[in-house]
N, C-alpha and C. Protein backbone atom coordinates (compact mmCIF):
# COMPACT_ATOMS: atom_id res chain seq x y z
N UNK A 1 32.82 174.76 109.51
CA UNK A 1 32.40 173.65 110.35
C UNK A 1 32.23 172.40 109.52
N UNK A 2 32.28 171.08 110.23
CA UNK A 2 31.87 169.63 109.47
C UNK A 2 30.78 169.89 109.11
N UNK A 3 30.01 168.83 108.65
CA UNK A 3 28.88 168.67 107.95
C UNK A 3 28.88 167.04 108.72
N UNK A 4 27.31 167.33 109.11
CA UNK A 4 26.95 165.84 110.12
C UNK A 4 25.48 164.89 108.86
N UNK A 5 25.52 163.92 109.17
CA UNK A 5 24.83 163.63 108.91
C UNK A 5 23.48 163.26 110.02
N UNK A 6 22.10 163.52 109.58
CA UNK A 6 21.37 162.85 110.85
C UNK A 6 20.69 161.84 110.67
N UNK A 7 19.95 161.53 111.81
CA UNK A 7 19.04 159.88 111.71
C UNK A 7 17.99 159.96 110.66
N UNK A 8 18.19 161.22 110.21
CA UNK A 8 16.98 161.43 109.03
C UNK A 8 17.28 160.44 107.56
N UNK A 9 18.58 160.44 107.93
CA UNK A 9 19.59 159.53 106.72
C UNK A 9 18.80 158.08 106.41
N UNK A 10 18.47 158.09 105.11
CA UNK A 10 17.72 156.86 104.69
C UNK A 10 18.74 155.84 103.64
N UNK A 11 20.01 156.12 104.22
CA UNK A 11 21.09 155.03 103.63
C UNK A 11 20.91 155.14 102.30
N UNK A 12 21.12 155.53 101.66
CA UNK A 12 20.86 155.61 99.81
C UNK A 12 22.19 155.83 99.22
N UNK A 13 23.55 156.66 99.85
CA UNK A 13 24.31 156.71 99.43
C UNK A 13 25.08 157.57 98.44
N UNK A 14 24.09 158.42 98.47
CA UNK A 14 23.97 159.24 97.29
C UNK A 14 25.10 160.33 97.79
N UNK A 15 26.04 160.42 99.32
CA UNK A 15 26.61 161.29 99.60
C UNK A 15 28.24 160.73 99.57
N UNK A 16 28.12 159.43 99.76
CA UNK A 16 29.14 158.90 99.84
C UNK A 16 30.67 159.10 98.70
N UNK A 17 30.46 158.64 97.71
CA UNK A 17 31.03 158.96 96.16
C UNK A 17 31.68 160.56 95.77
N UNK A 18 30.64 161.25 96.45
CA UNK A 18 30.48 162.89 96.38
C UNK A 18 31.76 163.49 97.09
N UNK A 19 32.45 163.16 97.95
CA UNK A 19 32.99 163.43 99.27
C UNK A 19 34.19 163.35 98.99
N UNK A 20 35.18 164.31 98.23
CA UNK A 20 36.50 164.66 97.76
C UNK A 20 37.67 164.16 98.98
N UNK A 21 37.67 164.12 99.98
CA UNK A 21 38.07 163.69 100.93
C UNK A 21 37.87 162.48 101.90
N UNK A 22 37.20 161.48 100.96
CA UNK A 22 36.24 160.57 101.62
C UNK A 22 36.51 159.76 103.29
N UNK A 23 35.48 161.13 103.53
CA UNK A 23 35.36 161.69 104.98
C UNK A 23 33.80 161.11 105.55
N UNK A 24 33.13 160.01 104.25
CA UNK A 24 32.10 159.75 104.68
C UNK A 24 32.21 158.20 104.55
N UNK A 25 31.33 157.80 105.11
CA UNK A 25 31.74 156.10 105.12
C UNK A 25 30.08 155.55 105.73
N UNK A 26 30.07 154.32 104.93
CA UNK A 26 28.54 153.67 105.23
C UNK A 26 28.39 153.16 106.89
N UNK A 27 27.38 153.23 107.87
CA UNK A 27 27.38 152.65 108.88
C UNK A 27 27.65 151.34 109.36
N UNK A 28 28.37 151.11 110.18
CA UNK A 28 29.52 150.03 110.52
C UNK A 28 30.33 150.09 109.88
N UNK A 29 30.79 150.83 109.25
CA UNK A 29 32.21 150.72 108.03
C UNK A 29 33.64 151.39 109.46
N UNK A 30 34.49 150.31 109.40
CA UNK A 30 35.44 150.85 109.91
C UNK A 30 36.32 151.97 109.20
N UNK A 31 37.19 153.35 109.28
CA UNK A 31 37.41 154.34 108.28
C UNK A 31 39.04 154.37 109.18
N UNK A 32 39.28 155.38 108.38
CA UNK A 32 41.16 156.11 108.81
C UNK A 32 41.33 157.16 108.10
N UNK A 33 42.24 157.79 108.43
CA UNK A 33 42.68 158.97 107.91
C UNK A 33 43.35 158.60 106.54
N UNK A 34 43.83 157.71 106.26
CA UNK A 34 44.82 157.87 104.77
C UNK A 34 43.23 157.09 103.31
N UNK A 35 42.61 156.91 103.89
CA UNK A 35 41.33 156.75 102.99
C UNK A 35 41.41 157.52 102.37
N UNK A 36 41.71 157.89 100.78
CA UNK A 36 41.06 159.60 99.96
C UNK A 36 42.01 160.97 100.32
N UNK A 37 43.31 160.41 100.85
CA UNK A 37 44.15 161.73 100.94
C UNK A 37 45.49 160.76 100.94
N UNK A 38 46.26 161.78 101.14
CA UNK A 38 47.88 161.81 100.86
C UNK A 38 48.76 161.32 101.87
N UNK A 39 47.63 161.20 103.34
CA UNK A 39 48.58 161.15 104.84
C UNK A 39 48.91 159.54 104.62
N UNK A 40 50.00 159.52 105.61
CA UNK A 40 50.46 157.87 105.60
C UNK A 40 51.02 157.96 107.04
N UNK A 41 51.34 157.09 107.62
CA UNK A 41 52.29 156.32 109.02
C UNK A 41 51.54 157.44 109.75
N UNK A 42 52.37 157.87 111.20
CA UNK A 42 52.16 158.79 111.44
C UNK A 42 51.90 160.05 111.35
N UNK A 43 50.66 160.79 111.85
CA UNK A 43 50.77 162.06 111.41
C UNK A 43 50.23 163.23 112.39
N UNK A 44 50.80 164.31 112.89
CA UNK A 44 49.96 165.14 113.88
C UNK A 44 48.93 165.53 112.71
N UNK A 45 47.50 165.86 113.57
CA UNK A 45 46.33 166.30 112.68
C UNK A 45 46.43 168.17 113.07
N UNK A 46 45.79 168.64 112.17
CA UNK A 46 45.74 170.34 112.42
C UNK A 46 45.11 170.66 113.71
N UNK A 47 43.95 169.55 114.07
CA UNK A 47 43.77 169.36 115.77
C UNK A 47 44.32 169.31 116.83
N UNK A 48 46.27 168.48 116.25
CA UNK A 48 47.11 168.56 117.41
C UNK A 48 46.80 167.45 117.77
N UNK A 49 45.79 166.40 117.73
CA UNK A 49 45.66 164.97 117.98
C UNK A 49 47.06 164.54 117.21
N UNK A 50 47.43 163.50 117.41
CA UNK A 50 48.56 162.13 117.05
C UNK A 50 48.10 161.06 116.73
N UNK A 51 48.39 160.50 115.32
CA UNK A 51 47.11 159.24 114.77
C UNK A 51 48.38 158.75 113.72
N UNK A 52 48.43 157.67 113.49
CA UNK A 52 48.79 156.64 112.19
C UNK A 52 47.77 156.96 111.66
N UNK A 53 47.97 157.43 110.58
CA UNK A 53 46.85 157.47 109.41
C UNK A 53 46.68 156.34 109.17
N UNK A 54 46.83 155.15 108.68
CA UNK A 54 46.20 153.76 108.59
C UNK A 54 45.77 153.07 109.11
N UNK A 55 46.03 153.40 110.22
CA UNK A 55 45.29 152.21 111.64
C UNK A 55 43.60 152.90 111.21
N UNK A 56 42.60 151.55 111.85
CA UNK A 56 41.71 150.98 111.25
C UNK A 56 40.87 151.83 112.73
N UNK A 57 39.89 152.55 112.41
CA UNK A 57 39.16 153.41 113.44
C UNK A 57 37.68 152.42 113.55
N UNK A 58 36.93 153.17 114.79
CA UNK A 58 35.72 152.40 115.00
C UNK A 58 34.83 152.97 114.51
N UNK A 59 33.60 152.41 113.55
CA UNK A 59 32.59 153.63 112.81
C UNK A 59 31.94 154.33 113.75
N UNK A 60 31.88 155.63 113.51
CA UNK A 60 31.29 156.38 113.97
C UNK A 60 29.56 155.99 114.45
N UNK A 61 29.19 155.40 113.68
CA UNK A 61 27.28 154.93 113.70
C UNK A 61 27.35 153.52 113.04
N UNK A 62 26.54 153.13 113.77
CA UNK A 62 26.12 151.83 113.23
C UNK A 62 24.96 151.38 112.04
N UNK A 63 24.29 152.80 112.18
CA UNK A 63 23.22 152.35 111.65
C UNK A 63 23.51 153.45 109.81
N UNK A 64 23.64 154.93 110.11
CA UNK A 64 23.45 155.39 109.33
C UNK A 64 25.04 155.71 108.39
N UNK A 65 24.57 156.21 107.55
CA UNK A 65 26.27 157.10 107.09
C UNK A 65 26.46 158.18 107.82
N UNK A 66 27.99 157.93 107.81
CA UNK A 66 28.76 159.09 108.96
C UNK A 66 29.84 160.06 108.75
N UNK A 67 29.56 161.18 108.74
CA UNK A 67 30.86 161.96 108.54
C UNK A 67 31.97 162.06 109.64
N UNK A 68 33.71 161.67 109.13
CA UNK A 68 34.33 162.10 110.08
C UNK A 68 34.85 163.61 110.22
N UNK A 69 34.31 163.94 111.21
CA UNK A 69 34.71 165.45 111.15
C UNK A 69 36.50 165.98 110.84
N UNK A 70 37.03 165.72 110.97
CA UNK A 70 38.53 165.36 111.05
C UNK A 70 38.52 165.72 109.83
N UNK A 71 37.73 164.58 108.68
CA UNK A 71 38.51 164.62 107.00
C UNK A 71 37.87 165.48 106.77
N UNK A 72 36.34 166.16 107.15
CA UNK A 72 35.43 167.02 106.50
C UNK A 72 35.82 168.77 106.46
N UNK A 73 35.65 169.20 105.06
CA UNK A 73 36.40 170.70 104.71
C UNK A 73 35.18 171.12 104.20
N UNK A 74 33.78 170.78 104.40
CA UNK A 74 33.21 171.49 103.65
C UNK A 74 32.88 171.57 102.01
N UNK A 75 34.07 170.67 101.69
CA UNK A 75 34.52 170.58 100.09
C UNK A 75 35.20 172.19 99.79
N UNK A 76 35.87 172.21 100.52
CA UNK A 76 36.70 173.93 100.55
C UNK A 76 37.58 173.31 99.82
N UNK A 77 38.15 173.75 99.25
CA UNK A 77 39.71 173.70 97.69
C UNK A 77 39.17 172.73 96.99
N UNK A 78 37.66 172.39 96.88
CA UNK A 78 37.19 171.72 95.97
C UNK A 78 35.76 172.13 94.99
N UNK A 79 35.10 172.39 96.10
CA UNK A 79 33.62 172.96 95.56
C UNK A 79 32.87 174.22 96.10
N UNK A 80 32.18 174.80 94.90
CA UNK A 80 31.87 176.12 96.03
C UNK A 80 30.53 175.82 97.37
N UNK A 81 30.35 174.76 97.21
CA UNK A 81 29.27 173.84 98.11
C UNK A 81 29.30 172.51 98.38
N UNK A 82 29.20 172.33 99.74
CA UNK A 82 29.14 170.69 100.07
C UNK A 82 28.83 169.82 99.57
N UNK A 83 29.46 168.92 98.70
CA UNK A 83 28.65 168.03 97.83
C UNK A 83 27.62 166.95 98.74
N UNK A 84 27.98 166.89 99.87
CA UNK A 84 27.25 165.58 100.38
C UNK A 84 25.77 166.37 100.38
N UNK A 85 25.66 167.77 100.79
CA UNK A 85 24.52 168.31 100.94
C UNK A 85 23.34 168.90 99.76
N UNK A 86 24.31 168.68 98.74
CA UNK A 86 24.00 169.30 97.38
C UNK A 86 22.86 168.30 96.54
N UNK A 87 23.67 166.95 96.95
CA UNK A 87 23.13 165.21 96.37
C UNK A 87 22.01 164.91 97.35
N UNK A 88 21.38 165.08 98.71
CA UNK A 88 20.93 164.25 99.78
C UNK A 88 19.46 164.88 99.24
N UNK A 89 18.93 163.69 99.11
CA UNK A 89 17.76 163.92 99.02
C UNK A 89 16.38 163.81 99.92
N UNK A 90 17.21 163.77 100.95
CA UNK A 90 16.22 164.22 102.04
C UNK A 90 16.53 165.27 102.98
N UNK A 91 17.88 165.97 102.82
CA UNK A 91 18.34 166.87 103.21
C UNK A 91 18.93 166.91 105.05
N UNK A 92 19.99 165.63 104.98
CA UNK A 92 19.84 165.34 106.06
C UNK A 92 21.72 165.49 106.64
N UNK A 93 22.43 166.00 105.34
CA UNK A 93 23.59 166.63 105.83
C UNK A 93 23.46 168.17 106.24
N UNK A 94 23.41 168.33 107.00
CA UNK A 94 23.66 169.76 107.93
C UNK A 94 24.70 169.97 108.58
N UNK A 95 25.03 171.16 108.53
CA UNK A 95 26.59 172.23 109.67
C UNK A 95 26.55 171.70 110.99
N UNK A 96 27.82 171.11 111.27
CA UNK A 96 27.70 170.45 112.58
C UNK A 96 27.88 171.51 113.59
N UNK A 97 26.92 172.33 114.18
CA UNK A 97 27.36 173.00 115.54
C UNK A 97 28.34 172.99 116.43
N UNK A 98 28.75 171.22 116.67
CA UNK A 98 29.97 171.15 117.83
C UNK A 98 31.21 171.09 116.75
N UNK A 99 31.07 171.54 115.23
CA UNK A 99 32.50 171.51 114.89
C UNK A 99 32.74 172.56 113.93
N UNK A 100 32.22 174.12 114.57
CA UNK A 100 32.81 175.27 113.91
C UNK A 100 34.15 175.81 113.53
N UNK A 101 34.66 175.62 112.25
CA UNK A 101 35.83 175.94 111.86
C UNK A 101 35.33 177.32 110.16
N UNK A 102 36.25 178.09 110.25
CA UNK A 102 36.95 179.16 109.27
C UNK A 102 37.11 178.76 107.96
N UNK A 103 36.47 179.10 106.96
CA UNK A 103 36.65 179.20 105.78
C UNK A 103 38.30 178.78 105.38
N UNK A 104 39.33 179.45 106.40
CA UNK A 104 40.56 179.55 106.36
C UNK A 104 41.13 178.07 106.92
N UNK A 105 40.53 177.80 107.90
CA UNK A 105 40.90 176.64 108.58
C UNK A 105 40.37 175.08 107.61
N UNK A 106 39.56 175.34 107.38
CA UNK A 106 38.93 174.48 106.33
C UNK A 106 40.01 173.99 104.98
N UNK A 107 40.25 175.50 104.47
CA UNK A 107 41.65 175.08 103.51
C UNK A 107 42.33 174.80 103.88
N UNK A 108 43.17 175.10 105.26
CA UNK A 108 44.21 174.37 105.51
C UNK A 108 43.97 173.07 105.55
N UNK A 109 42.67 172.48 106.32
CA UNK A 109 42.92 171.04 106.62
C UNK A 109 43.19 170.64 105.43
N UNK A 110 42.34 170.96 104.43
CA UNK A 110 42.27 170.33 103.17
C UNK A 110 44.01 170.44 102.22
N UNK A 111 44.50 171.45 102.81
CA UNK A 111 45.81 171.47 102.12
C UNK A 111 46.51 170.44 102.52
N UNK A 112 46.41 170.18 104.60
CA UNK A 112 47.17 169.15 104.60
C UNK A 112 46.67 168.06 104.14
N UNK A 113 45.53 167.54 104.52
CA UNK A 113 45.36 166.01 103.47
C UNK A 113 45.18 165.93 102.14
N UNK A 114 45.61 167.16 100.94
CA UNK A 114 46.12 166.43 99.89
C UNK A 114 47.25 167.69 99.41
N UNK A 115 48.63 167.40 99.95
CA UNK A 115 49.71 167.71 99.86
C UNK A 115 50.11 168.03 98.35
N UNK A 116 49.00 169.01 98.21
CA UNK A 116 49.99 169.61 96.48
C UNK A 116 50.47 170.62 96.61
């Protein structure tokens, strides 16, 4: 599953940098898919959604930092633990419930956005 951030988030940043897939972005920050991976122009997502990876998305939150679930793997083909959750010092990245995915599924995403 993603990893969410909540309103508990006291903006510090400390998760941002961390995020191998940078799948996290400061509040109001507009984000995209080719941010921190390999995708470009068009691309179907492992979701089956249809997106230009570069076109310019709407932030998720205004106020706090936000994970997009989309780029988020968990840090699977990277770390044996979430870095955003590892750094937060108020402990306010948690397993997003509405976005349960597979150890297996996780690597894939992560295979497709960085194509080695």
């Amino acid at each position: 599953m993603a990893i969410i951030i909540t309103d508990d988030c006291i903006n510090c940043g400390a998760c941002e940098p961390e995020c191998p897939n940078t799948a996290i972005y400061e509040g109001a920050e507009d984000w995209n898919y080719a941010d921190g991976t390999d995708l470009t122009g068009n691309v179907i997502l492992p979701n089956g959604n249809s997106v230009n990876a570069e076109d310019e998305k709407e932030p998720i939150s205004d106020e706090i930092y936000f994970i997009v679930a989309d780029k988020c793997t968990e840090c699977v083909g990277f770390h044996e633990e979430p870095q955003c959750a590892a750094v937060c010092p108020v402990d306010c990245c948690i397993p997003d419930e509405n976005n349960i995915e597979t150890k297996e599924l996780l690597f894939e995403k992560q295979k497709f956005m960085h194509h080695e």
